[in-house]
C-alpha atoms as a PDB file:
ATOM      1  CA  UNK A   1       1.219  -1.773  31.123  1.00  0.00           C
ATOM      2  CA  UNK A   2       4.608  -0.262  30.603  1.00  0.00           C
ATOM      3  CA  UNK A   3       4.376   2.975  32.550  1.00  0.00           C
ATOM      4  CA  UNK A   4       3.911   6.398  30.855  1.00  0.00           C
ATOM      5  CA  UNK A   5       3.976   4.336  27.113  1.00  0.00           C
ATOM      6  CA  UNK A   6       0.157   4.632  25.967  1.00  0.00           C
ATOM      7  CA  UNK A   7      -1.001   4.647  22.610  1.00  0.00           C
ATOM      8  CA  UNK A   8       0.014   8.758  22.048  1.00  0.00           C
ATOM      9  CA  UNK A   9       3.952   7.766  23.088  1.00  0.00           C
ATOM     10  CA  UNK A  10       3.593   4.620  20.386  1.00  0.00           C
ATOM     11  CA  UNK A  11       1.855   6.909  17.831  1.00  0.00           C
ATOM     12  CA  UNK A  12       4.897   9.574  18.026  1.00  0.00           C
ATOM     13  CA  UNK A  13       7.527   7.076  18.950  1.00  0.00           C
ATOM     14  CA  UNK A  14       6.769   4.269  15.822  1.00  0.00           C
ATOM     15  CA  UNK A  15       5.865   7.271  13.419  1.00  0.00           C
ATOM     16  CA  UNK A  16       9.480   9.345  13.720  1.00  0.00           C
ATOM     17  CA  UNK A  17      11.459   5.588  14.351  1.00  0.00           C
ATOM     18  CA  UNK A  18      13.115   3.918  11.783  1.00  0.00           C
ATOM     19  CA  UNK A  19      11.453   0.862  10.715  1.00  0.00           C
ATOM     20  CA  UNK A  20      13.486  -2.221  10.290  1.00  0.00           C
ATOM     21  CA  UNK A  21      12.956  -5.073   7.290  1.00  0.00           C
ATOM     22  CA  UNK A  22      13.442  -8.762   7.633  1.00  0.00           C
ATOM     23  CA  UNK A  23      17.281  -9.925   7.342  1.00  0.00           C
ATOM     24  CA  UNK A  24      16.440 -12.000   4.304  1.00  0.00           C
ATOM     25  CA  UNK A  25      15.176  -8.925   2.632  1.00  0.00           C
ATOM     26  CA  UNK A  26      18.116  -7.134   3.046  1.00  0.00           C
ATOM     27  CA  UNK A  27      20.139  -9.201   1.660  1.00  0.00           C
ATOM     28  CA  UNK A  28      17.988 -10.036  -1.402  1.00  0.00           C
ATOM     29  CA  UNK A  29      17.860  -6.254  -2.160  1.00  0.00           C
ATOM     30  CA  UNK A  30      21.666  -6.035  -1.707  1.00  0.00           C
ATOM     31  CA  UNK A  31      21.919  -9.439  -4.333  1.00  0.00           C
ATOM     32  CA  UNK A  32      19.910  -7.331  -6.466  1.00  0.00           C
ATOM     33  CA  UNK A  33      21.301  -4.053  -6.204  1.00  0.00           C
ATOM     34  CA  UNK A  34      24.670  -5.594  -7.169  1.00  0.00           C
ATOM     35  CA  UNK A  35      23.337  -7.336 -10.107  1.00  0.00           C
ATOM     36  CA  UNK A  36      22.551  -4.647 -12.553  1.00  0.00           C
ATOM     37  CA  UNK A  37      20.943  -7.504 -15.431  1.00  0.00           C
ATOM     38  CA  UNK A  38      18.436  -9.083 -12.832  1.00  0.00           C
ATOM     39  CA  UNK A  39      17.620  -5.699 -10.861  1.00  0.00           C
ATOM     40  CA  UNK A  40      14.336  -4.865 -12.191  1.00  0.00           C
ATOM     41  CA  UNK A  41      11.363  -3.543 -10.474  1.00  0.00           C
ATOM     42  CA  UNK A  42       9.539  -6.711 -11.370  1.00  0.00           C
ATOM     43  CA  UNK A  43      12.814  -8.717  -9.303  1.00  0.00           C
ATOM     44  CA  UNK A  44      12.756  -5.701  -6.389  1.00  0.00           C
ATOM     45  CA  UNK A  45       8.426  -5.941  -5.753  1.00  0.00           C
ATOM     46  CA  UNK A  46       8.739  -9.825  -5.334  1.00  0.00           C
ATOM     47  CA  UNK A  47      11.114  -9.486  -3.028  1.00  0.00           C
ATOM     48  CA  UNK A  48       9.352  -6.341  -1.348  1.00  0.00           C
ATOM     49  CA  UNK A  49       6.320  -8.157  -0.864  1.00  0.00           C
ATOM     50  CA  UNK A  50       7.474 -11.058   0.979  1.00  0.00           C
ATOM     51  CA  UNK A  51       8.375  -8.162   3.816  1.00  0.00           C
ATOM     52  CA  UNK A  52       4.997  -6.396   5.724  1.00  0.00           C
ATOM     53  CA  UNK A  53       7.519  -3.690   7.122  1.00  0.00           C
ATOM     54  CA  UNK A  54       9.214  -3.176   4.091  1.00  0.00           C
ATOM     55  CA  UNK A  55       6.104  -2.836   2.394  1.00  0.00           C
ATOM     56  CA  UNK A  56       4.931  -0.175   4.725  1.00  0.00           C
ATOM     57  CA  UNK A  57       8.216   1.533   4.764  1.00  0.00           C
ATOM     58  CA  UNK A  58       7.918   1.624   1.073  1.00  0.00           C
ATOM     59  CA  UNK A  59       4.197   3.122   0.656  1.00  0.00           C
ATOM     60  CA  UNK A  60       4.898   5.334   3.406  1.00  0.00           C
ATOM     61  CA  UNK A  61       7.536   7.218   2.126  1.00  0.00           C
ATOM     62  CA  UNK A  62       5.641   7.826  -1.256  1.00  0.00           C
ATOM     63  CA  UNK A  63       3.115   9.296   0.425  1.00  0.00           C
ATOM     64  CA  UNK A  64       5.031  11.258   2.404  1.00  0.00           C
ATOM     65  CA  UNK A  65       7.118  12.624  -0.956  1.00  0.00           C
ATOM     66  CA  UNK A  66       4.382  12.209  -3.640  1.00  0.00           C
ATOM     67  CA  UNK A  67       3.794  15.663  -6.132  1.00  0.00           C
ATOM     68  CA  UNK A  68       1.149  17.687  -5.891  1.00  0.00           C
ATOM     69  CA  UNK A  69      -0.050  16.683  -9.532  1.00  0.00           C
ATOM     70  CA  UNK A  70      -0.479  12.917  -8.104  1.00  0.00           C
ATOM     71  CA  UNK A  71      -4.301  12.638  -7.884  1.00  0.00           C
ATOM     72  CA  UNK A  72      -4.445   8.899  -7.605  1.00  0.00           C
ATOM     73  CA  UNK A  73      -3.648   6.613  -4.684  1.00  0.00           C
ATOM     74  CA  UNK A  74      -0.882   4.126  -4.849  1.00  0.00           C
ATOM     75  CA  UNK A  75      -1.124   0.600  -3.698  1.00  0.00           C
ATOM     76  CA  UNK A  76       0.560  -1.304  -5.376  1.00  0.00           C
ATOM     77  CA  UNK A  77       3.813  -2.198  -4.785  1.00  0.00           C
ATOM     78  CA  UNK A  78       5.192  -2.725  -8.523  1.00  0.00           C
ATOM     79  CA  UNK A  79       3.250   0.934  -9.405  1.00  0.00           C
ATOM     80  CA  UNK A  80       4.816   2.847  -6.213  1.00  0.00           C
ATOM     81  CA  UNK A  81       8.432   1.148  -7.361  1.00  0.00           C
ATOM     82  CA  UNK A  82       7.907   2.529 -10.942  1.00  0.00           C
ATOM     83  CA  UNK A  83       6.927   6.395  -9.915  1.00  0.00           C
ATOM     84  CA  UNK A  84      10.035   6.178  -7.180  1.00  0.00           C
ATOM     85  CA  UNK A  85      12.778   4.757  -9.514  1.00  0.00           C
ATOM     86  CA  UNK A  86      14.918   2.106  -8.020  1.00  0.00           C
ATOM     87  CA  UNK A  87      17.604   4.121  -7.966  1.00  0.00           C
ATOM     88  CA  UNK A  88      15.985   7.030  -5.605  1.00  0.00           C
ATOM     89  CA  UNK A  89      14.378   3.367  -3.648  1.00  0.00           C
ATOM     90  CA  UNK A  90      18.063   1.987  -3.017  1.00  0.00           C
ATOM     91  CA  UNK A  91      18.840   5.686  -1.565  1.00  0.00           C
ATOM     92  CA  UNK A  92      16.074   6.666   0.806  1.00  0.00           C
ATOM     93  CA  UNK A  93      14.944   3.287   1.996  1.00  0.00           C
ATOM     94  CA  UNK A  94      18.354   1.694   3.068  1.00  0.00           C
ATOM     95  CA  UNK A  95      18.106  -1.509   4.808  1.00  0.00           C
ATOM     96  CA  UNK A  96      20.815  -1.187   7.508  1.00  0.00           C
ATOM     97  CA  UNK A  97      17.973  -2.126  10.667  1.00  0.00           C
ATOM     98  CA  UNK A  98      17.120  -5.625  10.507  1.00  0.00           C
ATOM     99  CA  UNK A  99      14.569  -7.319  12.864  1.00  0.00           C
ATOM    100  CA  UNK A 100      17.296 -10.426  14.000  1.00  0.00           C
ATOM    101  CA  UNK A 101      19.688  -7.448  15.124  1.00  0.00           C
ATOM    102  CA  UNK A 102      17.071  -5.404  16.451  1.00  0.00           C
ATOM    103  CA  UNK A 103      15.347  -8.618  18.628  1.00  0.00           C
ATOM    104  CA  UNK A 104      19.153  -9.366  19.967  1.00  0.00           C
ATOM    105  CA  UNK A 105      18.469  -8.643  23.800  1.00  0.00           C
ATOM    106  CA  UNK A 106      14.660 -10.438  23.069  1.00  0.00           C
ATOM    107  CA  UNK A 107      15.507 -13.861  21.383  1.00  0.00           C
ATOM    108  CA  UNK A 108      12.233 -15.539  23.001  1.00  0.00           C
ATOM    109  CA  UNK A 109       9.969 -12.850  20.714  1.00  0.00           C
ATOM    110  CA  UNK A 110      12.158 -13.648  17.063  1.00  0.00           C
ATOM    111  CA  UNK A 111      10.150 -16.545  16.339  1.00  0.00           C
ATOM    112  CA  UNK A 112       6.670 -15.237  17.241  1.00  0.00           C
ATOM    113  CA  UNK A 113       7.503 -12.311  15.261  1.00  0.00           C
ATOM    114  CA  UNK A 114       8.300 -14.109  12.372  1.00  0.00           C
ATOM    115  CA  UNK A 115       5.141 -16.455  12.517  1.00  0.00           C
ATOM    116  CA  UNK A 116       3.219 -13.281  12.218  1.00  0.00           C
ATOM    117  CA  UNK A 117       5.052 -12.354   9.136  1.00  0.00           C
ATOM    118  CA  UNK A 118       4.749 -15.595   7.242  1.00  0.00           C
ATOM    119  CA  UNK A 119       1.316 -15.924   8.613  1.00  0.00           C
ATOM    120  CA  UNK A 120       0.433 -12.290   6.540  1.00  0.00           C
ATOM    121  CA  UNK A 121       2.346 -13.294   3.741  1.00  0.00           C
ATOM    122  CA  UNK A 122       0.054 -16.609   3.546  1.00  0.00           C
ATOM    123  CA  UNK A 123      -2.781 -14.664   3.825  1.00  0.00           C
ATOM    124  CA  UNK A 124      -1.898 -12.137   1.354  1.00  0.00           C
ATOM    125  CA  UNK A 125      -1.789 -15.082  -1.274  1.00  0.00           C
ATOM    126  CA  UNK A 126      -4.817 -16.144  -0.502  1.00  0.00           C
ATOM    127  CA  UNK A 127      -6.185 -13.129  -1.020  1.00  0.00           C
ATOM    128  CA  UNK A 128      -4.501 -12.339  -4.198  1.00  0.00           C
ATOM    129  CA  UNK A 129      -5.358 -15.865  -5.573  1.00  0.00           C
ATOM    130  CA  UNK A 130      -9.028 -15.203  -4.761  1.00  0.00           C
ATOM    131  CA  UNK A 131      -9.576 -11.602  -5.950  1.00  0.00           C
ATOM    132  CA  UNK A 132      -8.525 -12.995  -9.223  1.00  0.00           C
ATOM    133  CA  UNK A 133     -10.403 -15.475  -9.487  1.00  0.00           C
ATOM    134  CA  UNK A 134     -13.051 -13.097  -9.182  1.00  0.00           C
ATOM    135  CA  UNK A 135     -11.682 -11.750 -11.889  1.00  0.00           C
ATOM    136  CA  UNK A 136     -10.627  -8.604  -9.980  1.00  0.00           C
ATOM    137  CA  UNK A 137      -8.027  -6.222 -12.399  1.00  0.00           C
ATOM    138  CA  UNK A 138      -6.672  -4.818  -8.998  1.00  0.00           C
ATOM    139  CA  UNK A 139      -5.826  -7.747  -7.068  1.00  0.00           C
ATOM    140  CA  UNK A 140      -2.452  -6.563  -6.231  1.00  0.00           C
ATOM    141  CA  UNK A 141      -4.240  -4.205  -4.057  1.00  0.00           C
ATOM    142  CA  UNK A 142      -6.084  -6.769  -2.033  1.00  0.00           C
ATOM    143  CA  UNK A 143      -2.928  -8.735  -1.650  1.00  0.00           C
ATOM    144  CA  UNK A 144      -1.065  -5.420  -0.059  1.00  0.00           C
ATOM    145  CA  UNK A 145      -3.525  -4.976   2.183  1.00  0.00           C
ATOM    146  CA  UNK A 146      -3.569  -9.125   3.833  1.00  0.00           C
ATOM    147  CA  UNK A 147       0.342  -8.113   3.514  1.00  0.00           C
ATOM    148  CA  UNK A 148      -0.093  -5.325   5.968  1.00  0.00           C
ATOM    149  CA  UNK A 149      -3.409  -6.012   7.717  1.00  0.00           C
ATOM    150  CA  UNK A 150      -1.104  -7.233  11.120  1.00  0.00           C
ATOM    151  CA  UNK A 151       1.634  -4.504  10.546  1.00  0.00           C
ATOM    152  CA  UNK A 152       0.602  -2.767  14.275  1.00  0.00           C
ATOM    153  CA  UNK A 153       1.244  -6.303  15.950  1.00  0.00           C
ATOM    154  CA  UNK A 154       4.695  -7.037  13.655  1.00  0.00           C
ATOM    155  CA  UNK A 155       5.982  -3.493  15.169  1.00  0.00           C
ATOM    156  CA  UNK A 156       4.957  -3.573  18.609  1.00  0.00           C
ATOM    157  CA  UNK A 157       6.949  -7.315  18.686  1.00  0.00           C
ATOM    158  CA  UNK A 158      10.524  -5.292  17.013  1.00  0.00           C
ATOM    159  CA  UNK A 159       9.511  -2.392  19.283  1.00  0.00           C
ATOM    160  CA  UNK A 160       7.902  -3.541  22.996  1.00  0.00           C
ATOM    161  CA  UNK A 161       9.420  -7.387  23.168  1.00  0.00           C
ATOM    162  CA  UNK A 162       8.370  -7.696  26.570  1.00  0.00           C
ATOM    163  CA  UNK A 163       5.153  -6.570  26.675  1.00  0.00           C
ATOM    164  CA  UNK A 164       4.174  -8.331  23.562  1.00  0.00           C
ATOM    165  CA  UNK A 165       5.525 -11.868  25.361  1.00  0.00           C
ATOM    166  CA  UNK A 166       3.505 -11.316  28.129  1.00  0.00           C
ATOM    167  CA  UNK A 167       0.603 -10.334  26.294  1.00  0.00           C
ATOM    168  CA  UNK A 168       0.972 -13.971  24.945  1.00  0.00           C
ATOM    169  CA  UNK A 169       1.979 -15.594  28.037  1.00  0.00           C
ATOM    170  CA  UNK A 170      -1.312 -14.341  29.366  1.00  0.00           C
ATOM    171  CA  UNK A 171      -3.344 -15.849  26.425  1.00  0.00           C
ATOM    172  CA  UNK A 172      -2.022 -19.070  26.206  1.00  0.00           C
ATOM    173  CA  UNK A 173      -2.321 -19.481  30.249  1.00  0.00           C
ATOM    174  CA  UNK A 174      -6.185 -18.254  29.546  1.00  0.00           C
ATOM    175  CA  UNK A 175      -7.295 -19.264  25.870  1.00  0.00           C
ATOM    176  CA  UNK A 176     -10.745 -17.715  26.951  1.00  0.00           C
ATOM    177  CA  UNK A 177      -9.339 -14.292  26.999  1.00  0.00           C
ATOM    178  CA  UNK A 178     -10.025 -12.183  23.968  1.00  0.00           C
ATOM    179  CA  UNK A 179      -6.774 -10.431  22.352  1.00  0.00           C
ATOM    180  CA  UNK A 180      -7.872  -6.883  22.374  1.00  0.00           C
ATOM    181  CA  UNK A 181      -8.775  -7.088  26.187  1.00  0.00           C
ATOM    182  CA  UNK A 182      -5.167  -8.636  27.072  1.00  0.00           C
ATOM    183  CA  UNK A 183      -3.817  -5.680  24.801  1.00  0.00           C
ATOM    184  CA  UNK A 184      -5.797  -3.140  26.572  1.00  0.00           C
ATOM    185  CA  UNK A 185      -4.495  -4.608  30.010  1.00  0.00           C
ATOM    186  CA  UNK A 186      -0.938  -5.113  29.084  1.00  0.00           C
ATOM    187  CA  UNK A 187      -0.275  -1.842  26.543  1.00  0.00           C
ATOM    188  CA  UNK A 188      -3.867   0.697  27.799  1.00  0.00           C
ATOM    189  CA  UNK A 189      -4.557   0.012  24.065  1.00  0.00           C
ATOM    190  CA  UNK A 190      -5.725  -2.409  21.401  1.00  0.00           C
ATOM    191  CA  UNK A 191      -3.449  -2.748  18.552  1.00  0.00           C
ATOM    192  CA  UNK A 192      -6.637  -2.458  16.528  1.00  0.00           C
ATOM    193  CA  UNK A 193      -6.646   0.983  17.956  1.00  0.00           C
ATOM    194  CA  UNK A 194      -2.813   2.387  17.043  1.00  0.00           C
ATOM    195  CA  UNK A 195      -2.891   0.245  13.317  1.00  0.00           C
ATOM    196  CA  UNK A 196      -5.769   2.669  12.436  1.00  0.00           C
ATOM    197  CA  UNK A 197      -4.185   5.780  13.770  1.00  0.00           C
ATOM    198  CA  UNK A 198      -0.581   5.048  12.779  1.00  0.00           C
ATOM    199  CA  UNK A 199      -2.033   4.155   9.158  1.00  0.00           C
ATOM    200  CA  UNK A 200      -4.234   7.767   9.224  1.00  0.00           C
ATOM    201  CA  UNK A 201      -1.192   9.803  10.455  1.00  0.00           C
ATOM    202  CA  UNK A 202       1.144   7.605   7.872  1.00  0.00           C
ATOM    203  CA  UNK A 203      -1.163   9.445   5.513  1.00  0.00           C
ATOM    204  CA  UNK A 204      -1.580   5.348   3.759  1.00  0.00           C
ATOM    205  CA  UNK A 205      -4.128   5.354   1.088  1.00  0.00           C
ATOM    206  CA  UNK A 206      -7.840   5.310   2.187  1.00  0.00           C
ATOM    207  CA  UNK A 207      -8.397   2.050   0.066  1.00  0.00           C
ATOM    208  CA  UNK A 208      -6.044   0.316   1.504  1.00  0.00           C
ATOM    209  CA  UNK A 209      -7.169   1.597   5.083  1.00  0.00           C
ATOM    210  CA  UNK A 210     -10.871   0.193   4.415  1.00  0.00           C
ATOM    211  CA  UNK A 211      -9.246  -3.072   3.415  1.00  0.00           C
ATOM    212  CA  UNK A 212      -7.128  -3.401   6.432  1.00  0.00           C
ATOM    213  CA  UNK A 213      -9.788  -2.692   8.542  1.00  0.00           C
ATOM    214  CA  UNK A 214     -12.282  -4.786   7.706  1.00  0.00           C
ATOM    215  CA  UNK A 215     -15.058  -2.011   7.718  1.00  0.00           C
ATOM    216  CA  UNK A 216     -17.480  -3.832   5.849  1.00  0.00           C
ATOM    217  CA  UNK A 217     -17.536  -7.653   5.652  1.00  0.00           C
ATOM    218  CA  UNK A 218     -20.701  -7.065   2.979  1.00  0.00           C
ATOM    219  CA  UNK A 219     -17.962  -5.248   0.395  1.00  0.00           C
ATOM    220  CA  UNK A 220     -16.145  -8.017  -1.607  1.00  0.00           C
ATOM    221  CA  UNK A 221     -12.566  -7.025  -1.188  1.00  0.00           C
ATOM    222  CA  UNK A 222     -12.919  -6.162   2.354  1.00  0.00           C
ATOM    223  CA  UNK A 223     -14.271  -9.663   2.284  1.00  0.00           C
ATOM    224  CA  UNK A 224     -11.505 -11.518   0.761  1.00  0.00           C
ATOM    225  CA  UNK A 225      -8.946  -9.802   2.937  1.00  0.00           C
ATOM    226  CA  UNK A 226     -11.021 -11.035   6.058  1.00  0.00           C
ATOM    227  CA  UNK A 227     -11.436 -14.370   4.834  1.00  0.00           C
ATOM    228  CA  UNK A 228      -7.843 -14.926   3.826  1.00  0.00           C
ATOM    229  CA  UNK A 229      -6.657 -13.391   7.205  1.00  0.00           C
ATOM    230  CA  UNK A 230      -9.244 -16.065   9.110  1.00  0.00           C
ATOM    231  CA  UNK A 231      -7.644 -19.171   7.006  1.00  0.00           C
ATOM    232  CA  UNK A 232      -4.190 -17.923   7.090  1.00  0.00           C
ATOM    233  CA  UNK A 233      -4.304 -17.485  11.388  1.00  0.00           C
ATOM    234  CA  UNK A 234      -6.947 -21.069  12.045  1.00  0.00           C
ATOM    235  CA  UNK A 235      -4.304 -23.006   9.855  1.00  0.00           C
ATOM    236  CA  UNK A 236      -1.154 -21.881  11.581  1.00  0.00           C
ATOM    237  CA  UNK A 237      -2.623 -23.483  14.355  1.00  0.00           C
ATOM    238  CA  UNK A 238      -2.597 -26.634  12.224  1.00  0.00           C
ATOM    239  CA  UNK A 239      -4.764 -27.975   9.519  1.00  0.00           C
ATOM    240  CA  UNK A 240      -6.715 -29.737  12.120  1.00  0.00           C
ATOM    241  CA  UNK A 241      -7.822 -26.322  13.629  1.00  0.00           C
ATOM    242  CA  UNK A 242     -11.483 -26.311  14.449  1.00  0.00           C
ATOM    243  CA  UNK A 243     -11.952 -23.372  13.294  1.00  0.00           C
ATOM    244  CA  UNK A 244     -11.118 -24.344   9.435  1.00  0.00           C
ATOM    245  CA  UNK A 245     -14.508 -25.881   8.348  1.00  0.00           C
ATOM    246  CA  UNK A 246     -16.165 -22.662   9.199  1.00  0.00           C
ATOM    247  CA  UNK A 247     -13.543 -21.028   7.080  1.00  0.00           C
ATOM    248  CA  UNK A 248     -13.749 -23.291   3.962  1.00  0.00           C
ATOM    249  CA  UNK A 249     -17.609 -22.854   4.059  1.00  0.00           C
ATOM    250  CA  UNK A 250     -17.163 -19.088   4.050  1.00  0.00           C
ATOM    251  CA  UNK A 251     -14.214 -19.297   1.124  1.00  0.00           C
ATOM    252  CA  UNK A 252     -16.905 -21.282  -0.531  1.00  0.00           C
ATOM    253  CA  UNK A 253     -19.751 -18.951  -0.254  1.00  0.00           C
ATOM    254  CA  UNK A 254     -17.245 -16.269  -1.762  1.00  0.00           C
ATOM    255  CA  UNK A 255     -15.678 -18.396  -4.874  1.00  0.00           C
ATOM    256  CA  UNK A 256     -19.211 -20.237  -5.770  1.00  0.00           C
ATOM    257  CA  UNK A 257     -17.335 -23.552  -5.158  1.00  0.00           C
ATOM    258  CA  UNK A 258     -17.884 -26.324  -2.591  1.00  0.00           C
ATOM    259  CA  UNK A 259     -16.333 -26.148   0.617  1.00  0.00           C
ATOM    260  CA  UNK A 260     -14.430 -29.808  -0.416  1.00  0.00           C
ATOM    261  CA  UNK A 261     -12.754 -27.975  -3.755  1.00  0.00           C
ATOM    262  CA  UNK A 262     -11.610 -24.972  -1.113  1.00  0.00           C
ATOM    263  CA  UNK A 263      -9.976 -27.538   0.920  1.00  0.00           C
ATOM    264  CA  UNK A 264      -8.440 -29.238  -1.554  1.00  0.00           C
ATOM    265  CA  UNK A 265      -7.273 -25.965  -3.143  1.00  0.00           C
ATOM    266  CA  UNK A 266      -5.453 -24.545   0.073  1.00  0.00           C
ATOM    267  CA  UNK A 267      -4.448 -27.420   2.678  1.00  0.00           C
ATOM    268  CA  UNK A 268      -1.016 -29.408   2.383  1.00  0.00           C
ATOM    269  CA  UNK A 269      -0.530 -32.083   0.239  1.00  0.00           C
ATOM    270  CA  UNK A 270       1.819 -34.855   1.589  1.00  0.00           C
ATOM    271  CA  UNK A 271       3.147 -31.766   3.871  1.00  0.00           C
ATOM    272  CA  UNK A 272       3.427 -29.068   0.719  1.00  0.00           C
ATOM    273  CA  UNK A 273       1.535 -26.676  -0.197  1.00  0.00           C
ATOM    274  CA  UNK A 274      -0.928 -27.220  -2.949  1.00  0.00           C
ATOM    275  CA  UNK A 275       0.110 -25.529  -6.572  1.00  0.00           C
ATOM    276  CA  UNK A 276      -1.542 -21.929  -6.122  1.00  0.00           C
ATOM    277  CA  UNK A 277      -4.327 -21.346  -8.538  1.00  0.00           C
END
């Protein structure tokens, strides 16, 4: 554990610091910014939502500026993009911070940083293509919150490299070990632990905490976000993972379908991804 940084220090260090976006983001926003026929909210939320900490930058800063007449919770990305304005967007969430800059000094923790990120971004289509199939009107909100349901261990790789490569280092010299308990060891905290606080003090909306939390595996949105988290970490490990049937029985259970139609619907075909549904 790095001395004197416990979860208080992370809670007022990450919630003053500026958060940084993936490089690829900034320069698609740039692309867009500069080319006034193509840069329409539609153009700016796809590109948004390829990005957990641009997400979270985003939602944060519209709670943190929203009017006192605003009675409903925003979620989705499009909706928070249309009450900001892209030009107001462009000015108070600049882009300058980028993770590859930031991760300079900590090369060896770029690529598990990254995995994370694609790994949500699976997950959160998963969990968009499932909530509407379910024929759920707000599916953009489930997809948000897969997006963001990692955000605590994204940050703590831009923010503590080191302790987040030794966290690993321990686990893959002891698969046995459970993640929270290496956390605990390594940081005096579970990143369980500072995603719910940082979210609370973020002021994020209480749907979307419920969803990233997993409070109720019995609720079927909480559910989908769960599941598609479960597929979207068992098959980075490879689509032999043994941990995959389990999954496509569960997926099943959820859709009404047969675990065999799940598989075919989600694993690689001839190394590509199957057409989403």
């Amino acid at each position: 554990m790095t001395e004197g940084k416990g979860l208080e220090y992370w809670l007022a260090h990450l919630g003053k610091a500026e958060l940084p976006v993936l490089k690829q983001t900034a320069r698609d926003l740039a692309a867009l910014q500069e080319d006034e026929e193509n840069m329409t909210v539609v153009a700016v939320t796809a590109v948004i939502a390829r990005d957990p900490m641009m997400t979270v930058r985003l939602l944060r800063y519209l709670q943190g500026h929203k009017h006192r007449s605003q009675t409903t919770e925003v979620i989705q990305i499009e909706q928070a993009l249309l009450m900001l304005g892209l030009g107001p967007f462009y000015r108070n969430l600049p882009t300058e911070l980028v993770v590859e800059d930031m991760l300079k000094a900590n090369v060896a923790a770029l690529p598990p940083l990254l995995r994370v990120v694609h790994r949500s971004h699976r997950a959160s289509q998963y969990a968009m293509d499932w909530a509407a199939l379910l024929h759920d009107m707000h599916y953009e909100e489930v997809r948000t919150a897969a997006l963001m349901h990692d955000i605590a261990e994204i940050l703590m790789w831009c923010f503590a490299p080191e302790d987040m490569l030794k966290i690993k280092a321990m686990q893959q010299q002891d698969k046995s070990l459970r993640s929270a308990h290496v956390q605990q060891q390594v940081l005096g905290f579970s990143l369980v632990e500072l995603q719910k606080e940082l979210a609370m003090r973020w002021g994020l909306p209480k749907l979307l905490l419920s969803l990233m939390n997993d409070v109720s595996q019995y609720q079927e949105r909480e559910h989908i976000v769960s599941l598609a988290i479960n597929l979207a970490r068992h098959s980075a490990n490879g689509w032999d993972d043994a941990a995959l049937p389990d999954d496509y029985l569960d997926i099943a259970a959820l859709l009404h379908i047969t675990s065999q139609e799940v598989k075919n619907m989600v694993c690689p075909v001839d190394g590509k991804m199957p057409l989403r549904h």
